[in-house]
Protein backbone atom coordinates (compact mmCIF):
# COMPACT_ATOMS: atom_id res chain seq x y z
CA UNK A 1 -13.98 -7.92 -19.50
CA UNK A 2 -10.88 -8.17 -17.08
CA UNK A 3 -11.15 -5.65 -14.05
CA UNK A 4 -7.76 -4.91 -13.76
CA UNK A 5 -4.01 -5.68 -15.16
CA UNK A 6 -1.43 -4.39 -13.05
CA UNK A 7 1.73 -6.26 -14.99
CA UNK A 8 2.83 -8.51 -17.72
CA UNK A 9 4.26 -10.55 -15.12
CA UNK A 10 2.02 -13.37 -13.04
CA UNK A 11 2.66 -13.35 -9.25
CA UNK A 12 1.50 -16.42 -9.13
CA UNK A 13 4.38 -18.11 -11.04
CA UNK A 14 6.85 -15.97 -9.58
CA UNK A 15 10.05 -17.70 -9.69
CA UNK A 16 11.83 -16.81 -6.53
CA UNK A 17 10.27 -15.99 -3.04
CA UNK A 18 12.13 -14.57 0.14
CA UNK A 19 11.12 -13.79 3.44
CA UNK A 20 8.59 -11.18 3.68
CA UNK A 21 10.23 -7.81 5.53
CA UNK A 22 9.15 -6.77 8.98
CA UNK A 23 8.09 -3.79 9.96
CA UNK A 24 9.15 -1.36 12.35
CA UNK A 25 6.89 -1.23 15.46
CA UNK A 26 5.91 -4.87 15.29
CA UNK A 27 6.14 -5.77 19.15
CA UNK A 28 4.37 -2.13 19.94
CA UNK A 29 2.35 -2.24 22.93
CA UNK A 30 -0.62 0.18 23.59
CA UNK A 31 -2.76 0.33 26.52
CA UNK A 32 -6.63 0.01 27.25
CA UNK A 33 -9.40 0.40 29.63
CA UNK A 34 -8.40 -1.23 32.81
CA UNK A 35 -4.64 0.00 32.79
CA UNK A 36 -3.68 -3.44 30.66
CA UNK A 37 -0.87 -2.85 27.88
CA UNK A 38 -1.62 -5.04 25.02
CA UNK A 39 0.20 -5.87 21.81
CA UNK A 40 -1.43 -3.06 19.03
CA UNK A 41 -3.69 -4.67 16.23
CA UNK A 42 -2.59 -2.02 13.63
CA UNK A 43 -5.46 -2.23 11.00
CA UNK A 44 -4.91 1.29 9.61
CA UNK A 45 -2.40 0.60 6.62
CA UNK A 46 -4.74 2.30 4.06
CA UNK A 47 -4.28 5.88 5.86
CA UNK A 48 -0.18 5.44 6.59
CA UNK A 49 1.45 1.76 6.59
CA UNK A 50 4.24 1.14 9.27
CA UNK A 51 8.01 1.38 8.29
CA UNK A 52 9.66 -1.53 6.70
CA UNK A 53 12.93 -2.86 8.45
CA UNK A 54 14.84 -2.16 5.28
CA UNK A 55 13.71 1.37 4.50
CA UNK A 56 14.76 2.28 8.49
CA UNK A 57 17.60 0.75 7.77
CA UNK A 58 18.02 3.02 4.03
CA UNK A 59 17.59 6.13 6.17
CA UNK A 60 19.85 5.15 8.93
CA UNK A 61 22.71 4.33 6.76
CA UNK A 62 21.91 7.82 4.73
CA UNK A 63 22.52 10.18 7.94
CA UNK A 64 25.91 10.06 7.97
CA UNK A 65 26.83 11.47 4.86
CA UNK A 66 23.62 13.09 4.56
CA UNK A 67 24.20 16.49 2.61
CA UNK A 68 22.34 19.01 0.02
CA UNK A 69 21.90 17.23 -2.95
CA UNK A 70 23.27 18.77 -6.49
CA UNK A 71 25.51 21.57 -7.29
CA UNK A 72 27.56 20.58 -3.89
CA UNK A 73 31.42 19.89 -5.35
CA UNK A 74 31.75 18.08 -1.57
CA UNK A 75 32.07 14.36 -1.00
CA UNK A 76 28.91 14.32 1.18
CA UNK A 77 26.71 16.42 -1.27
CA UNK A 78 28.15 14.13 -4.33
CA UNK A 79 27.38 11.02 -2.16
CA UNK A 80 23.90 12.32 -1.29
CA UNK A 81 22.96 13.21 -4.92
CA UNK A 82 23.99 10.15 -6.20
CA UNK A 83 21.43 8.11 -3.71
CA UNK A 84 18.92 10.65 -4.63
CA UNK A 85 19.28 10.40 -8.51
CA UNK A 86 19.91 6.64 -7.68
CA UNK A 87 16.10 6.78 -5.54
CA UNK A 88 14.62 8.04 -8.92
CA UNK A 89 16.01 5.43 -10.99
CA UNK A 90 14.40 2.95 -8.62
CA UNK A 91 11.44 4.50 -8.41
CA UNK A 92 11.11 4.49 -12.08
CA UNK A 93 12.37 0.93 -12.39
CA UNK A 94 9.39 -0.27 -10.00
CA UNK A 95 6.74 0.93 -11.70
CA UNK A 96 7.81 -0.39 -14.97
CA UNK A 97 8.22 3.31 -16.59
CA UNK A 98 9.06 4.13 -20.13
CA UNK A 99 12.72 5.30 -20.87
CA UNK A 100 11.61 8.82 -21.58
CA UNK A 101 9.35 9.28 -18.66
CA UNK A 102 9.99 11.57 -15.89
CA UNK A 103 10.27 10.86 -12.34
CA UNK A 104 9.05 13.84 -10.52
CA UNK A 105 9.92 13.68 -6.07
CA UNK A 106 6.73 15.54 -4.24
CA UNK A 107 5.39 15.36 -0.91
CA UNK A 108 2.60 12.54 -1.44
CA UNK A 109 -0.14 11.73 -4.12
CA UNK A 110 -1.78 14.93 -3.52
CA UNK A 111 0.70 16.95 -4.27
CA UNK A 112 1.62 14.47 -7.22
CA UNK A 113 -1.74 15.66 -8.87
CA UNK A 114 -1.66 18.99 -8.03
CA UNK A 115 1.48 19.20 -9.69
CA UNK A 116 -0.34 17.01 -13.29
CA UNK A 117 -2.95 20.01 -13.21
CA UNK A 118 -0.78 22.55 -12.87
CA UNK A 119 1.12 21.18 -15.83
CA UNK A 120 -2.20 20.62 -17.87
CA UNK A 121 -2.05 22.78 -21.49
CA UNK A 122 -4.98 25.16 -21.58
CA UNK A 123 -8.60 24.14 -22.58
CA UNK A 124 -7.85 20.24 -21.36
CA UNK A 125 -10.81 18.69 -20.22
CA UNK A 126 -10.65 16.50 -17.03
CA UNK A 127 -12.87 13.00 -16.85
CA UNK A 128 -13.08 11.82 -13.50
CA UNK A 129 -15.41 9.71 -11.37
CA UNK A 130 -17.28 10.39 -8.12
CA UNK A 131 -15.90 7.69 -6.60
CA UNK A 132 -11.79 9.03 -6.41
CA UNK A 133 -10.43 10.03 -3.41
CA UNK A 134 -10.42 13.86 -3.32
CA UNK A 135 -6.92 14.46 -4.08
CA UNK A 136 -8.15 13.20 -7.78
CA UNK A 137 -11.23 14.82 -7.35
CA UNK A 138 -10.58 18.38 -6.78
CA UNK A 139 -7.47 19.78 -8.29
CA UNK A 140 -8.70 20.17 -11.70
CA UNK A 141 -9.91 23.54 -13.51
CA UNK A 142 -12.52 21.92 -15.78
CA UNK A 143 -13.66 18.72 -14.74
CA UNK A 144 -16.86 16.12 -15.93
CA UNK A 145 -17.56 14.15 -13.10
CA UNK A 146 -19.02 11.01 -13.20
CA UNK A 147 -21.58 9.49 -11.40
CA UNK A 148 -20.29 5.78 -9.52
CA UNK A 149 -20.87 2.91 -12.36
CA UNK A 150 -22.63 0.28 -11.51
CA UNK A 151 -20.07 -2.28 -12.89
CA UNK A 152 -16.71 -2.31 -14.58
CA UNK A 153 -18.40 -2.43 -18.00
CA UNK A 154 -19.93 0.38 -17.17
CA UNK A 155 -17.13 2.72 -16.06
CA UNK A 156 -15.49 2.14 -19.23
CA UNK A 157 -18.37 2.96 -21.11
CA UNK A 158 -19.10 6.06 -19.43
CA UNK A 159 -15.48 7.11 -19.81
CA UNK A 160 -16.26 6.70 -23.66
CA UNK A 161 -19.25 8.35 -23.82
CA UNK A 162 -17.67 11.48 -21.62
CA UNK A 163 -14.61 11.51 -23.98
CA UNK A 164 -16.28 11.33 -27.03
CA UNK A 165 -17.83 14.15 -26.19
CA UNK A 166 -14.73 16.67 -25.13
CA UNK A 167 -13.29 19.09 -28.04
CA UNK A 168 -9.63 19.71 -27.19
CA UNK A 169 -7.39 17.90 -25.08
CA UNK A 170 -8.73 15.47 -22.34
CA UNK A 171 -7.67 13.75 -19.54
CA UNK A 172 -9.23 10.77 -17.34
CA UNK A 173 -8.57 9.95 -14.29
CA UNK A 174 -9.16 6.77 -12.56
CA UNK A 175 -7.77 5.16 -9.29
CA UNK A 176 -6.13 1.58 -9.41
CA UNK A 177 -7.29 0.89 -6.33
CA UNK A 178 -10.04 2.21 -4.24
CA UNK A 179 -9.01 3.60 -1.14
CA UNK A 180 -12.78 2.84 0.47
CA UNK A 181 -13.50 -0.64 -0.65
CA UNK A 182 -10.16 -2.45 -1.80
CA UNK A 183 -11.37 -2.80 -5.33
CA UNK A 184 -9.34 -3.06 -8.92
CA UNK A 185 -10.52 -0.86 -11.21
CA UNK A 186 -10.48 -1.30 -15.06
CA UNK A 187 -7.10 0.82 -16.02
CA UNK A 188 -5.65 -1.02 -18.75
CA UNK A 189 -9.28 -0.85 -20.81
CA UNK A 190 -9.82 2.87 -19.44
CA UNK A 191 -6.43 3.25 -20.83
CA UNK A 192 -7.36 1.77 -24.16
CA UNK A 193 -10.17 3.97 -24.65
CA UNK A 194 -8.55 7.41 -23.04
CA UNK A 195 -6.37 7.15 -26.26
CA UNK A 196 -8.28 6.12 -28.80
CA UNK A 197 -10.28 9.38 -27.77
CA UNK A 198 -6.57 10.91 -28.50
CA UNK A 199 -6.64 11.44 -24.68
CA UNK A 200 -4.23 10.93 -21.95
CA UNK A 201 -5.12 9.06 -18.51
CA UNK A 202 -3.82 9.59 -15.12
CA UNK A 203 -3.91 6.95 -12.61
CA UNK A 204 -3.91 7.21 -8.61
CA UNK A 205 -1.94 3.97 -7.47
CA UNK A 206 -1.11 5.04 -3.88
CA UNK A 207 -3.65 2.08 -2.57
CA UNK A 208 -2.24 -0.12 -5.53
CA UNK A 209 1.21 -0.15 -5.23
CA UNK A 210 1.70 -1.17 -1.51
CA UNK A 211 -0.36 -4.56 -2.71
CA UNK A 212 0.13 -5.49 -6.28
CA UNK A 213 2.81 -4.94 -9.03
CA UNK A 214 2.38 -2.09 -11.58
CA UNK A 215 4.00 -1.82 -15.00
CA UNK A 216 3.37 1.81 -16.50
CA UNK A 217 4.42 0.79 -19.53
CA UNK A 218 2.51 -2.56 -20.20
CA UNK A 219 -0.56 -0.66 -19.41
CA UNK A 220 -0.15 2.15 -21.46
CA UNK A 221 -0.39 4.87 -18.94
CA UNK A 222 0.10 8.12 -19.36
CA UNK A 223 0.97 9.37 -15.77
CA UNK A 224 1.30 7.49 -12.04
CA UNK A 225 1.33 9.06 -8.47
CA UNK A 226 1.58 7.32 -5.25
CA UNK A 227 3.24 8.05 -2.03
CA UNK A 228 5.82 6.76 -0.05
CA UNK A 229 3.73 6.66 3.46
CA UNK A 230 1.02 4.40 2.06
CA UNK A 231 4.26 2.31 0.24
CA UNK A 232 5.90 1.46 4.33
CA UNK A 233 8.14 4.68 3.79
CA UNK A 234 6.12 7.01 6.00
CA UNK A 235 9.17 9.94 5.22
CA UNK A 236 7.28 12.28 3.66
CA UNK A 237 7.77 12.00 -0.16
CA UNK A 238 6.06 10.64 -2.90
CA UNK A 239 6.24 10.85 -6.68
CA UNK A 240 4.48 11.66 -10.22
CA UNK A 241 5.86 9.73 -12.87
CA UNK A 242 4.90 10.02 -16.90
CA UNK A 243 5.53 11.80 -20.24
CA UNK A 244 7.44 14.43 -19.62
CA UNK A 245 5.88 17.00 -22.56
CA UNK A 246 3.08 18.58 -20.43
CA UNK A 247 5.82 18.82 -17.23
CA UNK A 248 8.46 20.51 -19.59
CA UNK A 249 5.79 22.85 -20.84
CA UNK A 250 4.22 24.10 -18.05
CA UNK A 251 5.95 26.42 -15.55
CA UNK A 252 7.60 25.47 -12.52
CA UNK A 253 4.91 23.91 -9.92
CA UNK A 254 7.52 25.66 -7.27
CA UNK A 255 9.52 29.13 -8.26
CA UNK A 256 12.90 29.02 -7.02
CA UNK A 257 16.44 27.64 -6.88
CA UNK A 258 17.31 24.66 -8.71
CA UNK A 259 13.95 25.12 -10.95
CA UNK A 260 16.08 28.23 -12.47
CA UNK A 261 18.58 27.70 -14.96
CA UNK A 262 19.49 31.55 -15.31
CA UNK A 263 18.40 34.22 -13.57
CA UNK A 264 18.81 37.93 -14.65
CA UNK A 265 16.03 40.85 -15.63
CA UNK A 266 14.52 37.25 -16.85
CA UNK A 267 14.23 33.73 -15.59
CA UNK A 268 14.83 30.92 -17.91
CA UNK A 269 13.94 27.69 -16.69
CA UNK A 270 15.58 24.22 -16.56
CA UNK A 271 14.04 22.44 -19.71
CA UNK A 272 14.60 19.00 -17.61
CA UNK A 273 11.25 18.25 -16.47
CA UNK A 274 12.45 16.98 -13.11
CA UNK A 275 14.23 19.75 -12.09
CA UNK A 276 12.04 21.76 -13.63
CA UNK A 277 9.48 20.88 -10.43
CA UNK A 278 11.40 20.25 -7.91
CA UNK A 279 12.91 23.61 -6.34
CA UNK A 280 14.64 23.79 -3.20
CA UNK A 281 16.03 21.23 -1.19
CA UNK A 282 14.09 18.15 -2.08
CA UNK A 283 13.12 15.71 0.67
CA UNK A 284 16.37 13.59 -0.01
CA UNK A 285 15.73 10.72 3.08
CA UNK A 286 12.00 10.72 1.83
CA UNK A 287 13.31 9.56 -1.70
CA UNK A 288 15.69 7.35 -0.31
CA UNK A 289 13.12 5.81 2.15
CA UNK A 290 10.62 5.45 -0.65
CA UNK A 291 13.03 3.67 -3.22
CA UNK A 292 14.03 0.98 -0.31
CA UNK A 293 10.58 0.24 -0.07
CA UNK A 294 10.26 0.00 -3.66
CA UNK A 295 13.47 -2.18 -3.31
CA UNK A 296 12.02 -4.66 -0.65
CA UNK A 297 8.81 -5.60 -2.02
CA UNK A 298 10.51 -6.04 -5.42
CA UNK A 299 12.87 -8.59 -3.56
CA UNK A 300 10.37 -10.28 -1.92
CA UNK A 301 8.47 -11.42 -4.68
CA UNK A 302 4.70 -10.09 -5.16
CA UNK A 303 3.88 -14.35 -4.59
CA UNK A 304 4.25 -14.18 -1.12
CA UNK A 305 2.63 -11.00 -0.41
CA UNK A 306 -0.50 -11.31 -2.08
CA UNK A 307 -1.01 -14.88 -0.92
CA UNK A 308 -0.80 -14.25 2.69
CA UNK A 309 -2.90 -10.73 1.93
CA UNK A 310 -5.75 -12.74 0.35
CA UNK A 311 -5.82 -15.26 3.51
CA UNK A 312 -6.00 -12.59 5.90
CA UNK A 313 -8.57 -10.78 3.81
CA UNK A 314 -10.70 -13.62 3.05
CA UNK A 315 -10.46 -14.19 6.97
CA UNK A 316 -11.79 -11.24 7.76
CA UNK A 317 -14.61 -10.54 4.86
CA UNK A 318 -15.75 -14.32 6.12
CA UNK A 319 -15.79 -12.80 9.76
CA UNK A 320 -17.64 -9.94 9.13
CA UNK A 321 -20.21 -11.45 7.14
CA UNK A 322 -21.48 -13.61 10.42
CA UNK A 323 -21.81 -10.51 12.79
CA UNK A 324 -25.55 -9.84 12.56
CA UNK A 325 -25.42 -5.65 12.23
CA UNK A 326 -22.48 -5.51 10.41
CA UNK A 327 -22.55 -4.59 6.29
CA UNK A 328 -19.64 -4.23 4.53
CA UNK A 329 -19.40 -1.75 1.76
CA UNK A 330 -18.99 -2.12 -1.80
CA UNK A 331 -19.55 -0.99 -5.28
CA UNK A 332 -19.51 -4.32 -7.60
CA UNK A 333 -20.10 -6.97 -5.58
CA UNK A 334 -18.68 -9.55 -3.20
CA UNK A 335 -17.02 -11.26 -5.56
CA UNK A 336 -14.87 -8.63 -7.54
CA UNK A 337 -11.13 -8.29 -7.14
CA UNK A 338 -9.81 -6.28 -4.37
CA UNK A 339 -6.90 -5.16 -2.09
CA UNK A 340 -6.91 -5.94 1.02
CA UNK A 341 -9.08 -3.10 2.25
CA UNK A 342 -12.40 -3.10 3.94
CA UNK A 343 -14.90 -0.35 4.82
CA UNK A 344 -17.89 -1.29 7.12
CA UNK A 345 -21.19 0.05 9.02
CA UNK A 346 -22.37 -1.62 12.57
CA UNK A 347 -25.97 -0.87 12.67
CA UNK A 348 -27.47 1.15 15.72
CA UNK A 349 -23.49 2.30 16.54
CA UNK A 350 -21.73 5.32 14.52
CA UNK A 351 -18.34 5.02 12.95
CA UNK A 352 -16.70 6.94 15.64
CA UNK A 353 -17.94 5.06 18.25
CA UNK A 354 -16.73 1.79 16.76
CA UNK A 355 -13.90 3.00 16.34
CA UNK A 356 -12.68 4.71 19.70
CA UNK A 357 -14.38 1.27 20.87
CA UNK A 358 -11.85 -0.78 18.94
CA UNK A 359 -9.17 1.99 20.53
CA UNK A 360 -9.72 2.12 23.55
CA UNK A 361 -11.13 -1.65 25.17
CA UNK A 362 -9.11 -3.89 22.13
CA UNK A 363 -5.98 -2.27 21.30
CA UNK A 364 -7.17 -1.83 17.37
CA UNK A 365 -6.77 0.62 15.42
CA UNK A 366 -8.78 1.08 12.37
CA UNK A 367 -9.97 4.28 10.48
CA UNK A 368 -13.59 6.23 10.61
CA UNK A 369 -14.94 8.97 8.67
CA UNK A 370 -15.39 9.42 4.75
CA UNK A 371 -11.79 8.60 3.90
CA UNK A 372 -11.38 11.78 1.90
CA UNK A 373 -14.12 10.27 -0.27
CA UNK A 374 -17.02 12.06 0.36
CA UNK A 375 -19.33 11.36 -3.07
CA UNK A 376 -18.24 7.98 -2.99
CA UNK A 377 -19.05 6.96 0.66
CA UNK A 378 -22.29 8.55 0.97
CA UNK A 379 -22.99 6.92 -2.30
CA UNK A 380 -22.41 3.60 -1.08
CA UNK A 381 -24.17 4.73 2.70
CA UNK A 382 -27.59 5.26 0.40
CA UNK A 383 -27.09 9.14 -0.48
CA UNK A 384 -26.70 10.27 3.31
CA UNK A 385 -24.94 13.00 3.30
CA UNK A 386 -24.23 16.58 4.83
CA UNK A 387 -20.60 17.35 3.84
CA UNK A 388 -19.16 16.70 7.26
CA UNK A 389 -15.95 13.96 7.52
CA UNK A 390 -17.06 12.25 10.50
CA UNK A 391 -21.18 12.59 10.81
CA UNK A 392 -22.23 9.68 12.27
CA UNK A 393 -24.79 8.29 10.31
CA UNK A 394 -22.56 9.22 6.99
CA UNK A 395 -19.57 7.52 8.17
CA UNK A 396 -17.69 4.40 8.12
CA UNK A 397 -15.17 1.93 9.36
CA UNK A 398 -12.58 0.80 7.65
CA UNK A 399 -9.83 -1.61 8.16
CA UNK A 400 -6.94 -2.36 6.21
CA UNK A 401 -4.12 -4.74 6.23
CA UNK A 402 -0.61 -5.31 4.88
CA UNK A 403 2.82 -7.01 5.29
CA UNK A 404 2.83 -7.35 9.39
CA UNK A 405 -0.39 -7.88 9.87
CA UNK A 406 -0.81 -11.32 11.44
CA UNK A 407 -4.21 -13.75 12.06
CA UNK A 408 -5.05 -12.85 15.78
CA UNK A 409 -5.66 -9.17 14.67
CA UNK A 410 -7.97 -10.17 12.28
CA UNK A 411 -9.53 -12.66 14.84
CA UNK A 412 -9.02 -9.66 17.18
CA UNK A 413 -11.28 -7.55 15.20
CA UNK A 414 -13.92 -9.94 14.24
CA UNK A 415 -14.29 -10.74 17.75
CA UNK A 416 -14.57 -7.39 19.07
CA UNK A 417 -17.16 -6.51 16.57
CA UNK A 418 -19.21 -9.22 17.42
CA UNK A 419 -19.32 -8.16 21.08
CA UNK A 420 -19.61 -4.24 20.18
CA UNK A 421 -22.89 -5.53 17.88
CA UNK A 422 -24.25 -7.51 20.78
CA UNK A 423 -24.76 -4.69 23.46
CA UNK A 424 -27.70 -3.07 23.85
């Protein structure tokens, strides 16, 4: 059974391939033990990816005429709104949405789901696995949690089971991508079976999208979120896209102006679901930020991108797999699909220690803790667990890469590992 289908399209017969952007922050120089300033090995793109040249650029030729965007009759607010509405359409256009679907402008993929189960009609039933990051995990009224499968197969069939079992509307939930080992998860079968259960699925594809196309539309989903700081638009917004039904029917996620469509001894609501649930000034450069990063990657060409991402990550698995103490984490083997992110343990050393190590003598930065994954990493740690982000014998190290990341911070890494796992 395939793992994962993110488009109709092949990246590797992509047809034309430009330069890949550069980031913001590229020549950054940080310093370490002994006074030295070294160039920064910036391994930390799962948590918040650096800014793309274009998107800086987006925001910088925004200011300007920057302005409140709709019901402003001036030049500046018309200007503004039209970038805005402009940023949705992009948005939309990236992840291969359906004409109908809504595009709905939030703060990040947290608040994207918070906003899905505010919007869920009453009774639904939520099917989720253990192994989601917790902004899937814990915003739902009535959930059935799932215990990690031990394959792909498996994770469909448990979705089955689970859904043939809920009376009343249901909803699964799945991430595209996990954020604590890299790897694809089924969608496009656990979308298959979500509806022929007469359910609806919602997919987390804030660890997808920065890495691999995504085409709502050839996969059947019901619902995307993903935010704009993982996507190398670190301005604060990100977005829920989907059917608009459940958004149209639900009330406002935020009570106030441009949510109302009258107000008087009572409120009646705008019927659009985007405006619906998105009161207030809306983060307008966040939006704009976000659909120039949509708009360089889709210019690029995926070819490039995941070419050079599967080097460097093939580089660095091979590394880490000669450093005697070192175990990599995973949930369906060495072999299966992934993204290029990778979660580790050094034996004898804690997570924190590695990685204040890495900090402070190598100029690396990588991330420690649970990764707002609790279940799912002490599941893959053996069961340790006492509820705490950064215990150190429940913990792990993870680094992730992305468009700027070159060879010698991979080599960078794999060397300092070694020498960290050689000391006594």
């Amino acid at each position: 059974m395939s793992t994962v289908t993110t488009t109709t399209r092949d990246f590797r017969n992509s047809a034309e391939v430009r330069p890949i952007p550069t980031i913001v922050g590229a020549d950054l120089s940080v310093p370490v033990r002994g006074g030295r300033l070294v160039g920064y090995a910036n391994l930390d793109y799962a948590a918040s990816a650096p800014c793309l040249t274009p998107v800086s650029e987006a925001v910088a030729a925004a200011l300007p005429a920057y302005s409140s965007v709709h019901r402003g009759a001036g030049y500046a607010s018309q200007l503004t709104t039209a970038r805005y509405e402009q940023a949705r359409h992009t948005v939309r256009a990236f992840v291969g949405a359906r004409p109908s679907d809504a595009a709905v402008f939030v703060r990040n993929t947290t608040d994207a789901t918070n906003l899905l189960a505010r919007c869920l009609p009453e009774g639904t039933t939520v099917v989720v696995f253990e192994t989601e990051h917790h902004a899937s995990l814990l915003p739902w009224p009535d959930v059935v949690r799932l215990p990690a499968p031990a394959f792909p197969g498996e994770a469909v069939r448990a979705a089955d089971e689970a859904l043939a079992a809920v009376e009343g509307p249901a909803l699964l939930v799945v991430t595209a991508a996990s954020n604590v080992t890299g790897e694809l998860w089924p969608v496009a079968a656990l979308a298959h079976i979500a509806h022929r259960h007469g359910a609806r699925i919602f997919v987390d594809a804030a660890q997808l999208v920065p890495h691999r196309p995504l085409n709502l539309t050839a996969l059947d989903l019901d619902y995307v979120a993903f935010s704009g700081h993982k996507l190398y638009a670190p301005f604060g917004a990100g977005v829920l896209v989907g059917r608009p039904d459940w958004l149209t029917a639900a009330d406002p996620y935020l009570r106030g102006g441009g949510a109302s469509k009258a107000v008087a001894q009572q409120v009646e609501w705008c019927e659009d679901a985007e405006q619906r649930h998105e009161a207030g000034t809306p983060n307008v450069l966040g939006a704009i930020a976000l659909a120039a990063a949509c708009d360089a990657l889709s210019a690029t060409g995926w070819t490039p991108l995941v070419r050079e991402e599967e080097r460097l990550l093939s580089r660095l698995r091979a590394g880490l797999a000669t450093i005697e103490g070192v175990r990599e984490l995973g949930l369906w083997g060495p072999e299966h699909p992934r993204v290029g992110i990778v979660s580790f343990v050094v034996e004898g050393r804690t997570a924190r220690e590695v990685a204040e190590a890495l900090s402070a003598e190598y100029g690396i930065g990588v991330r420690d803790g649970k990764f707002c994954a609790h279940p799912f990493v002490s599941h893959l740690l053996g069961g340790l667990e006492d509820g705490r982000c950064q215990d150190g014998t429940a913990s792990a190290v993870r680094a992730s890469i992305g468009v700027g990341t070159a060879e010698e911070h991979v080599d960078r890494l794999v060397a300092a590992l070694r020498e960290l796992a050689s000391r006594s």
